[in-house]
N, C-alpha and C. Protein backbone atom coordinates (compact mmCIF):
# COMPACT_ATOMS: atom_id res chain seq x y z
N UNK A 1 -21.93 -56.69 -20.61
CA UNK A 1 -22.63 -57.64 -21.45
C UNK A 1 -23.96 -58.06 -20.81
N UNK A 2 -23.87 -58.38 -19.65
CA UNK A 2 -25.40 -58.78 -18.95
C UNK A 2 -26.12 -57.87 -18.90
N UNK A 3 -25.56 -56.48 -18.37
CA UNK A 3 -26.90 -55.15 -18.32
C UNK A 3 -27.44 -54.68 -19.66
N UNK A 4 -26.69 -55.05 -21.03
CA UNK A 4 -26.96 -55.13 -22.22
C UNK A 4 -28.09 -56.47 -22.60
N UNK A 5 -28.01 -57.42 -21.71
CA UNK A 5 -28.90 -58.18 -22.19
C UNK A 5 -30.09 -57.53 -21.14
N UNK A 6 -30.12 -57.26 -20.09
CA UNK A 6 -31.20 -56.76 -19.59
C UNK A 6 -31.93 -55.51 -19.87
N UNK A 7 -31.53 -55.06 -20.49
CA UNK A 7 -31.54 -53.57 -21.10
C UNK A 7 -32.65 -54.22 -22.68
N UNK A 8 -32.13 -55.41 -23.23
CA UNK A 8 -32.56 -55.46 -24.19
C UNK A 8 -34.00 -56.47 -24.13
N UNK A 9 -34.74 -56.71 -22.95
CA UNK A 9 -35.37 -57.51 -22.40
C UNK A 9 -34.98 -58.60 -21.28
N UNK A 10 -34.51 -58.70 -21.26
CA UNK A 10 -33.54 -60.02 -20.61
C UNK A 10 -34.07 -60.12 -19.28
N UNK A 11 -33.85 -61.47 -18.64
CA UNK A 11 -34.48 -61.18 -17.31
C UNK A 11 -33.29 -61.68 -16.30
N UNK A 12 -32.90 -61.22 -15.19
CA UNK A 12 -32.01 -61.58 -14.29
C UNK A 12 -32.67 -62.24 -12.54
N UNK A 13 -32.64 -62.96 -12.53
CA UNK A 13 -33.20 -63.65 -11.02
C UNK A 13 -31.62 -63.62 -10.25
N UNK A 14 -32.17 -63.42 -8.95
CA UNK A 14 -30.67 -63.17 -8.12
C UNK A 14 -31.05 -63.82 -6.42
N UNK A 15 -30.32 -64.99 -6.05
CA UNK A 15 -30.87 -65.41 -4.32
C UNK A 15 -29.54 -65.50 -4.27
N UNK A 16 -29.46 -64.81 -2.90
CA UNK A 16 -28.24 -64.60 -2.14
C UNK A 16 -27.19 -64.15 -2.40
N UNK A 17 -26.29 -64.96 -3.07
CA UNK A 17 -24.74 -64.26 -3.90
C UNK A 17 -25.14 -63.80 -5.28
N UNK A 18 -26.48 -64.42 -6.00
CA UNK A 18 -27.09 -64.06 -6.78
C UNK A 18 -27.74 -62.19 -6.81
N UNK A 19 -28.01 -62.48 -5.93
CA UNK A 19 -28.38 -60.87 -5.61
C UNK A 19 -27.51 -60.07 -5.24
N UNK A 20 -26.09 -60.53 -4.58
CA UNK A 20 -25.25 -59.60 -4.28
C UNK A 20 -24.51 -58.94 -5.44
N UNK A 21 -24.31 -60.19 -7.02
CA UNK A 21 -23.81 -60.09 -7.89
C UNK A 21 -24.64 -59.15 -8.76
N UNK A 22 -25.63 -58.73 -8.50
CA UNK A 22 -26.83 -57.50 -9.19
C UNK A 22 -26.41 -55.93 -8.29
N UNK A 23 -25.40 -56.46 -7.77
CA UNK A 23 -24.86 -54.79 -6.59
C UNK A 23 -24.24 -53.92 -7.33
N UNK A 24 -23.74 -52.53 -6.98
CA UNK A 24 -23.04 -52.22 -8.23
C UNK A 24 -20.91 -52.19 -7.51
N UNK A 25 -21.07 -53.26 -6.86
CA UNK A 25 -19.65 -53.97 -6.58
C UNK A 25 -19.23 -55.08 -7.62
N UNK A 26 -20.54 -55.66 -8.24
CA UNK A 26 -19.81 -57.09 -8.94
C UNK A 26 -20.58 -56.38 -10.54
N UNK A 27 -21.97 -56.41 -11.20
CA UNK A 27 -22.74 -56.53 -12.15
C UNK A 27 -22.94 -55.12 -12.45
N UNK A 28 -23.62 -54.56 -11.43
CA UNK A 28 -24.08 -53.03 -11.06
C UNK A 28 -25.48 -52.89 -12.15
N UNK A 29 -26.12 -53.71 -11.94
CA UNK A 29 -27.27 -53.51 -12.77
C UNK A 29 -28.37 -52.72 -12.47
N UNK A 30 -28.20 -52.33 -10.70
CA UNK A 30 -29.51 -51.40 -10.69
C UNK A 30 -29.62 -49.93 -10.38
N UNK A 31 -30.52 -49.85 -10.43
CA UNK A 31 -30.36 -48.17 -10.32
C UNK A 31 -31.15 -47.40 -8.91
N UNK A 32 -30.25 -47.10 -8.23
CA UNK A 32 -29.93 -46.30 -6.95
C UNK A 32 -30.10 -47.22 -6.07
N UNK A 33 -29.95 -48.59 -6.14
CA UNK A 33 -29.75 -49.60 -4.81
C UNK A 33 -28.27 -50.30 -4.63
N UNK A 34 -28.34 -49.83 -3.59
CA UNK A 34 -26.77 -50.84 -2.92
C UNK A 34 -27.33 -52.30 -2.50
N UNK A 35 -26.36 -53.14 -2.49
CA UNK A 35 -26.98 -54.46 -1.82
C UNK A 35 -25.66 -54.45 -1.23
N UNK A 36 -26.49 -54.65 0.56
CA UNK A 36 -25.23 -54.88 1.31
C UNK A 36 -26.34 -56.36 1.71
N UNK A 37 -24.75 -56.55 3.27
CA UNK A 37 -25.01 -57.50 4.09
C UNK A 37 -26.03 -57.31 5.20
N UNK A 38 -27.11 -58.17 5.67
CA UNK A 38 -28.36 -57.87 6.22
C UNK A 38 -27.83 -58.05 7.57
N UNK A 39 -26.26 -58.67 8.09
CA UNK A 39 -26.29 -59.33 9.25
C UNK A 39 -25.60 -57.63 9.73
N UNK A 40 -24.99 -56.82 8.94
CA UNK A 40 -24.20 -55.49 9.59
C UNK A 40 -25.43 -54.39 9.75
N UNK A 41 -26.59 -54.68 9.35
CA UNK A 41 -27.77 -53.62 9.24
C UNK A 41 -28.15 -53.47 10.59
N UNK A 42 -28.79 -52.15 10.49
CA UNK A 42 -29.31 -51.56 11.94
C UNK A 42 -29.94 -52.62 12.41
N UNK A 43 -30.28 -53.06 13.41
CA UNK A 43 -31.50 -53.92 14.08
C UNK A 43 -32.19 -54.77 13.35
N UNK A 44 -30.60 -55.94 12.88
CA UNK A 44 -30.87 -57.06 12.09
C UNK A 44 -30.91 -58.07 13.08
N UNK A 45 -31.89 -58.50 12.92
CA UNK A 45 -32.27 -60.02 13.85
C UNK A 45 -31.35 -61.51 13.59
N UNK A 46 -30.34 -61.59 12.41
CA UNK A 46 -28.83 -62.03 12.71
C UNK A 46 -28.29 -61.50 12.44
N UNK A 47 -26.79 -61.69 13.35
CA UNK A 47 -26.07 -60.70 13.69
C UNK A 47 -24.77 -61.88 12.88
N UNK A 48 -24.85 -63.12 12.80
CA UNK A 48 -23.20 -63.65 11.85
C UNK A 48 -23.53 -64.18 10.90
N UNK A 49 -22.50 -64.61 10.16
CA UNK A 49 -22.94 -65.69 9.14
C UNK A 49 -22.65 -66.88 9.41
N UNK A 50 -23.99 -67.56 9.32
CA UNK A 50 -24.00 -69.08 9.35
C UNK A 50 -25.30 -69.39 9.01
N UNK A 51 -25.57 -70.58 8.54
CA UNK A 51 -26.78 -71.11 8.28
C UNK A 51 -27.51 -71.18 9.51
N UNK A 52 -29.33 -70.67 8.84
CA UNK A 52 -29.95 -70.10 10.09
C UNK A 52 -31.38 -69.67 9.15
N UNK A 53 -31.92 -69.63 10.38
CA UNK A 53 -33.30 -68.92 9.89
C UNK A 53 -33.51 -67.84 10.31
N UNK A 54 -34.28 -67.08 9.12
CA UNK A 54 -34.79 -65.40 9.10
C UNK A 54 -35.95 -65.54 9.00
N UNK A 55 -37.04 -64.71 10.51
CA UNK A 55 -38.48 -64.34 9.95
C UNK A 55 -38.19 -62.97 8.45
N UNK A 56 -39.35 -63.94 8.20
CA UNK A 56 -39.49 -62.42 6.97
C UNK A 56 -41.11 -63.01 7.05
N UNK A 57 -41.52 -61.25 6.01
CA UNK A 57 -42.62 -61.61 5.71
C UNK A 57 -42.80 -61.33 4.45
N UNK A 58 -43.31 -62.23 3.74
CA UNK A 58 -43.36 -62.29 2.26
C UNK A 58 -45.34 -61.78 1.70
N UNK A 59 -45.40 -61.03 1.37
CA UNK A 59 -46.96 -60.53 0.57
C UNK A 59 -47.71 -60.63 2.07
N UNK A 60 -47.19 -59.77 3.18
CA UNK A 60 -47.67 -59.86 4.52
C UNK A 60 -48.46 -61.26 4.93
N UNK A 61 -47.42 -62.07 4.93
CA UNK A 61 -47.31 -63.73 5.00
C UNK A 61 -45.96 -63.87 6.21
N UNK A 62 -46.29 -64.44 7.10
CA UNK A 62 -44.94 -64.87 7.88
C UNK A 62 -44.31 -66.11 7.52
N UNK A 63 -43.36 -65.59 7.45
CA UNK A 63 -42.18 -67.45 7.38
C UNK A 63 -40.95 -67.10 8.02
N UNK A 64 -40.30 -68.09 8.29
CA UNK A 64 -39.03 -68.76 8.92
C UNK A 64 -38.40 -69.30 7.43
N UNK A 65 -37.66 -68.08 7.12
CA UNK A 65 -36.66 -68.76 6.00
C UNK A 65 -35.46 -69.21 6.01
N UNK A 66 -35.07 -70.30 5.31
CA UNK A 66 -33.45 -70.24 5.52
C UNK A 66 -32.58 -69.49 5.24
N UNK A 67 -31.61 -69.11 5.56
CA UNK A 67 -30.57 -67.56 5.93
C UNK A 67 -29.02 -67.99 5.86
N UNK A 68 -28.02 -67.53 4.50
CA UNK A 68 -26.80 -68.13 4.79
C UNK A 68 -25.91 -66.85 4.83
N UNK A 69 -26.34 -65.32 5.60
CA UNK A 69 -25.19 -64.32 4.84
C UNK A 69 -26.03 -63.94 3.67
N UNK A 70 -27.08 -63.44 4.12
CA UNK A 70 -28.19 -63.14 2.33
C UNK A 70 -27.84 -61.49 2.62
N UNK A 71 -28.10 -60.47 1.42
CA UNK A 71 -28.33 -59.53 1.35
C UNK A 71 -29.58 -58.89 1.73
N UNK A 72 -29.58 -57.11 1.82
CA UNK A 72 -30.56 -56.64 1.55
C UNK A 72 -30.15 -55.45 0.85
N UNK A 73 -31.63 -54.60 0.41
CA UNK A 73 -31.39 -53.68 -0.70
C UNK A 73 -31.28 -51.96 0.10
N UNK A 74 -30.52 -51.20 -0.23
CA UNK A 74 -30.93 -50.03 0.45
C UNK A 74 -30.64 -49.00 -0.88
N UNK A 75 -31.73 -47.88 -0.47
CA UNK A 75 -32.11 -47.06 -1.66
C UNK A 75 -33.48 -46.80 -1.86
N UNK A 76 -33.60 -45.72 -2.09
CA UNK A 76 -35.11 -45.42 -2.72
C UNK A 76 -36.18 -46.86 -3.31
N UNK A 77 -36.70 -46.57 -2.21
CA UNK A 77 -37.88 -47.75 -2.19
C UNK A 77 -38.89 -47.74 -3.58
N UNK A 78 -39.33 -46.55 -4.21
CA UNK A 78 -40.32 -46.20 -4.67
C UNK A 78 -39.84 -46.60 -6.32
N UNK A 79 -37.90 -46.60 -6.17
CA UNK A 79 -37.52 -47.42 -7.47
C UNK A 79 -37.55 -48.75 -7.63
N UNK A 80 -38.01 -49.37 -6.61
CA UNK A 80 -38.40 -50.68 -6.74
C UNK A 80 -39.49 -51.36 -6.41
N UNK A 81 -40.09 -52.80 -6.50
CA UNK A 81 -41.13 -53.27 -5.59
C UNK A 81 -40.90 -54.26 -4.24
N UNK A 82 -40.74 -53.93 -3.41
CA UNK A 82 -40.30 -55.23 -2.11
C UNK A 82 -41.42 -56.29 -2.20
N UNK A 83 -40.98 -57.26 -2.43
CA UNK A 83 -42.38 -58.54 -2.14
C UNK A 83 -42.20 -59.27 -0.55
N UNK A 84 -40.76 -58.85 -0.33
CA UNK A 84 -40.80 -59.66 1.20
C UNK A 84 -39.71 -58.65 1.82
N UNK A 85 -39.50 -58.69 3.41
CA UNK A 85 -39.11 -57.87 4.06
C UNK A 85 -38.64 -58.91 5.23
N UNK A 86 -37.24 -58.27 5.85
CA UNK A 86 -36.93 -59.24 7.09
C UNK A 86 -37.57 -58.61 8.23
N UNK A 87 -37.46 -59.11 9.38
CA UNK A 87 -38.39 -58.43 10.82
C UNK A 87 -37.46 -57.09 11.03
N UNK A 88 -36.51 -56.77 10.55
CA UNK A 88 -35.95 -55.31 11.04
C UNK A 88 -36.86 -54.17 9.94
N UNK A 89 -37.81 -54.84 8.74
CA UNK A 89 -38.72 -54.33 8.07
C UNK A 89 -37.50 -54.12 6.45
N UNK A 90 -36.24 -53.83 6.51
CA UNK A 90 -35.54 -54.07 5.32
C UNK A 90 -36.08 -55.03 4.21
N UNK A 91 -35.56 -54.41 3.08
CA UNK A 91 -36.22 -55.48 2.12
C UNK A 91 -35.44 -56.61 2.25
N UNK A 92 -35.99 -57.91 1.66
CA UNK A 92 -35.74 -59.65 1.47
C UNK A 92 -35.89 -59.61 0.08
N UNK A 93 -36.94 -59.51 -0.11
CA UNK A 93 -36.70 -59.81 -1.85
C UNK A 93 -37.30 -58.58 -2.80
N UNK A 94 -36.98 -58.56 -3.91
CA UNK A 94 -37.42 -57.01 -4.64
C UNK A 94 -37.30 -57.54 -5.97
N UNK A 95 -37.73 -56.34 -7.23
CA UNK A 95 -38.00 -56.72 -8.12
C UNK A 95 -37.84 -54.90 -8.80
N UNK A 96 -36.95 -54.79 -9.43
CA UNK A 96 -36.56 -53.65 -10.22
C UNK A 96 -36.55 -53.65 -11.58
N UNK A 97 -37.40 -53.64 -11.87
CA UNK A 97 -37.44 -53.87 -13.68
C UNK A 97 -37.53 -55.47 -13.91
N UNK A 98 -36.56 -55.85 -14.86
CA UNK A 98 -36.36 -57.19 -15.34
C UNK A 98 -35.69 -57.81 -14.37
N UNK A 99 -35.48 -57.20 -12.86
CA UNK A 99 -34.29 -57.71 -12.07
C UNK A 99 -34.84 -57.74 -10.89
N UNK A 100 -35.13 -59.93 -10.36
CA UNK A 100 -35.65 -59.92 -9.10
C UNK A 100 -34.56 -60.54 -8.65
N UNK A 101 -34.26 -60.02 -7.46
CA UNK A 101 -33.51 -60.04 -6.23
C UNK A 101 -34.16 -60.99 -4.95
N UNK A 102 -33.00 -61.80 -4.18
CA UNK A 102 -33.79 -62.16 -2.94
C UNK A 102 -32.85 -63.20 -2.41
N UNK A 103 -33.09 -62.01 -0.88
CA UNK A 103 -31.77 -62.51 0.10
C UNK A 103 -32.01 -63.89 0.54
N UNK A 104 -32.78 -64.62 1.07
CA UNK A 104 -32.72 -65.46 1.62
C UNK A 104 -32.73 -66.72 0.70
N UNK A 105 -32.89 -67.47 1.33
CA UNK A 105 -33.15 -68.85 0.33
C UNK A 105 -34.46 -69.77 -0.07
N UNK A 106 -35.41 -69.39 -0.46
CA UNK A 106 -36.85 -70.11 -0.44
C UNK A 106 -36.44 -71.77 -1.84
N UNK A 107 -35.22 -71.18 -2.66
CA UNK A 107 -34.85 -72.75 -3.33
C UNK A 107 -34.17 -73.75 -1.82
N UNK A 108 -34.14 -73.40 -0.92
CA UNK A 108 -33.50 -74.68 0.29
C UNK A 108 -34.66 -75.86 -0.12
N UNK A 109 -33.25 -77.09 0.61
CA UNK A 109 -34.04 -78.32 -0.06
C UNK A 109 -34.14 -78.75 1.46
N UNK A 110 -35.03 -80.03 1.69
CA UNK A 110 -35.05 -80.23 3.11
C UNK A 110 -33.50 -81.13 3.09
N UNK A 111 -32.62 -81.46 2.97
CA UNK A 111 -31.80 -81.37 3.75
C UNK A 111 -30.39 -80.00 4.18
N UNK A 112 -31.07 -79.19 3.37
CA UNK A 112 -30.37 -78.00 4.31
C UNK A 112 -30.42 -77.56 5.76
N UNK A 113 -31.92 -78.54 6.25
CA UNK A 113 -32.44 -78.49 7.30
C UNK A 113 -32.00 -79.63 8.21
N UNK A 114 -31.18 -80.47 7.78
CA UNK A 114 -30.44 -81.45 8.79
C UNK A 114 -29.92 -81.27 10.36
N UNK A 115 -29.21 -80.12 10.17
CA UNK A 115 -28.81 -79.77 11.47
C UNK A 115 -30.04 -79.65 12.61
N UNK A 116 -29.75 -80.01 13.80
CA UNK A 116 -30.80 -80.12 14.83
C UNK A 116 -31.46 -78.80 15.14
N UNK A 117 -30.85 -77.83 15.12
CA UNK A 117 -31.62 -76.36 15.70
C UNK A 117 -32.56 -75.91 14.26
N UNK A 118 -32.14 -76.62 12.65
CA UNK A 118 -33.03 -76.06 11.52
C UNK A 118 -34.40 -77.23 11.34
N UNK A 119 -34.06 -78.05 11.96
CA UNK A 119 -35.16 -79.57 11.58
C UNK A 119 -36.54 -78.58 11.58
N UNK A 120 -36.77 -78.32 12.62
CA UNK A 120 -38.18 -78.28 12.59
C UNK A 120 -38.94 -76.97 11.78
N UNK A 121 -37.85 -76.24 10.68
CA UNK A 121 -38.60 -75.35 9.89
C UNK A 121 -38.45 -75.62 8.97
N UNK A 122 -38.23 -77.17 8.38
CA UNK A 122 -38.14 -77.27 6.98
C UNK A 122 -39.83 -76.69 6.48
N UNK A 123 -39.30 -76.18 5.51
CA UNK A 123 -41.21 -75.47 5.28
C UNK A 123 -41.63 -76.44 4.08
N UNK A 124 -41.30 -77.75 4.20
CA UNK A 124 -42.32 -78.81 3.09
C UNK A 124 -42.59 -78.37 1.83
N UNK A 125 -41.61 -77.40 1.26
CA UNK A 125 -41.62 -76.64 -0.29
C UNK A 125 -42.47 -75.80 -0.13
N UNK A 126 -42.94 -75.44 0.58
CA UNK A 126 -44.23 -73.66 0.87
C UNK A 126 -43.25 -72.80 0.17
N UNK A 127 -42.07 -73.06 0.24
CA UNK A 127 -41.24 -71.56 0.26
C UNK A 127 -40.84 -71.88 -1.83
N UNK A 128 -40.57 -72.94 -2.11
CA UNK A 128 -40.88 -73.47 -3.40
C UNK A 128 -42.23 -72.74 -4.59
N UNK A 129 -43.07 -72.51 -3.64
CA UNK A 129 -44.14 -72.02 -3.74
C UNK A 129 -44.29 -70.41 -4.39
N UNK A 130 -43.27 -70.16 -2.94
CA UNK A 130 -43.45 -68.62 -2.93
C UNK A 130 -42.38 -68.31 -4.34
N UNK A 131 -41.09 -68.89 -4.58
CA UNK A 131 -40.34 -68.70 -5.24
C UNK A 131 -40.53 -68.70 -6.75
N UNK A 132 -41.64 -69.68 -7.03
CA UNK A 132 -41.86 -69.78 -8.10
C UNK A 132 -43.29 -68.26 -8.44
N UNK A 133 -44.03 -68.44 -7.52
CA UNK A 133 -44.47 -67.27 -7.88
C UNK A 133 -44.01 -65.43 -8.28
N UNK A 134 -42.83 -65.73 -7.15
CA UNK A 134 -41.89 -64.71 -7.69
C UNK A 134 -41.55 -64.41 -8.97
N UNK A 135 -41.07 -65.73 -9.45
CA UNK A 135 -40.63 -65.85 -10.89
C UNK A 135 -41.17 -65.38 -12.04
N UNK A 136 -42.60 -66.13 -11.85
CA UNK A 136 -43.70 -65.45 -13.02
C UNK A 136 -44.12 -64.43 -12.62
N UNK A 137 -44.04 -63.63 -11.67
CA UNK A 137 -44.09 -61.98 -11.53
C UNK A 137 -43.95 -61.22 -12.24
N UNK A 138 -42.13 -61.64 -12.89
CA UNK A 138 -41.99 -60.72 -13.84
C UNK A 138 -41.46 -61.36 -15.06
N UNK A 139 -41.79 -62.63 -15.37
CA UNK A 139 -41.25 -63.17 -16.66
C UNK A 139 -42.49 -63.09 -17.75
């Protein structure tokens, strides 16, 4: 029913479990990408799950994003567009047709950032920023 609505225009946005649910384990909406876990990937800069921050770089932009267990995409690159990438260079966020994807979390609110080791990267909605521009990318 959903790849029928995307098929018929429809648009699907996906962060984190959102994007895992666009895999073809739960939705299977895309075509020739797996979405695994970013923390089991070759020369992923985290290695468990827990809340945390991921450099990525978004439109060759650096940030410190927040990170709970996000995905990434693997598969023929050239079927999709990457807008952001984690430091192991894997994609962060992508955009396959009507279907944007994106592992990390740029909706975090500042108190996701409570804990003492995240305080000092609350990014003051920058990442609000980036997210919304994502959005109208492809709507």
């Amino acid at each position: 029913m959903l790849a029928e609505y995307i098929e018929a225009g429809g648009k699907y946005i996906g962060i984190c479990m959102g994007a895992y649910w666009a895999g073809p384990w739960y939705f299977d909406l895309l075509e020739g990408i797996d979405v695994v876990q970013y923390i089991k990937r070759p020369n992923a800069d985290v290695k468990r799950s827990y809340a945390t921050i991921a450099p990525v770089t978004w439109h060759n932009e650096e940030h410190n994003m927040f990170f709970y267990d996000g995905c990434t995409y693997v598969g023929n690159e050239r079927t999709f567009e990457v807008v952001a990438r984690y430091a192991n260079g894997d994609p962060m966020a992508i955009i396959q047709g009507n279907i944007g994807l994106i592992g990390c979390h740029p909706e975090s609110e500042q108190y996701w950032y409570s804990k003492r080791y995240l305080k000092k990267h609350w990014h003051e909605r920058k990442h609000h920023v980036l997210l919304n521009s994502f959005v109208k990318s492809f709507l």
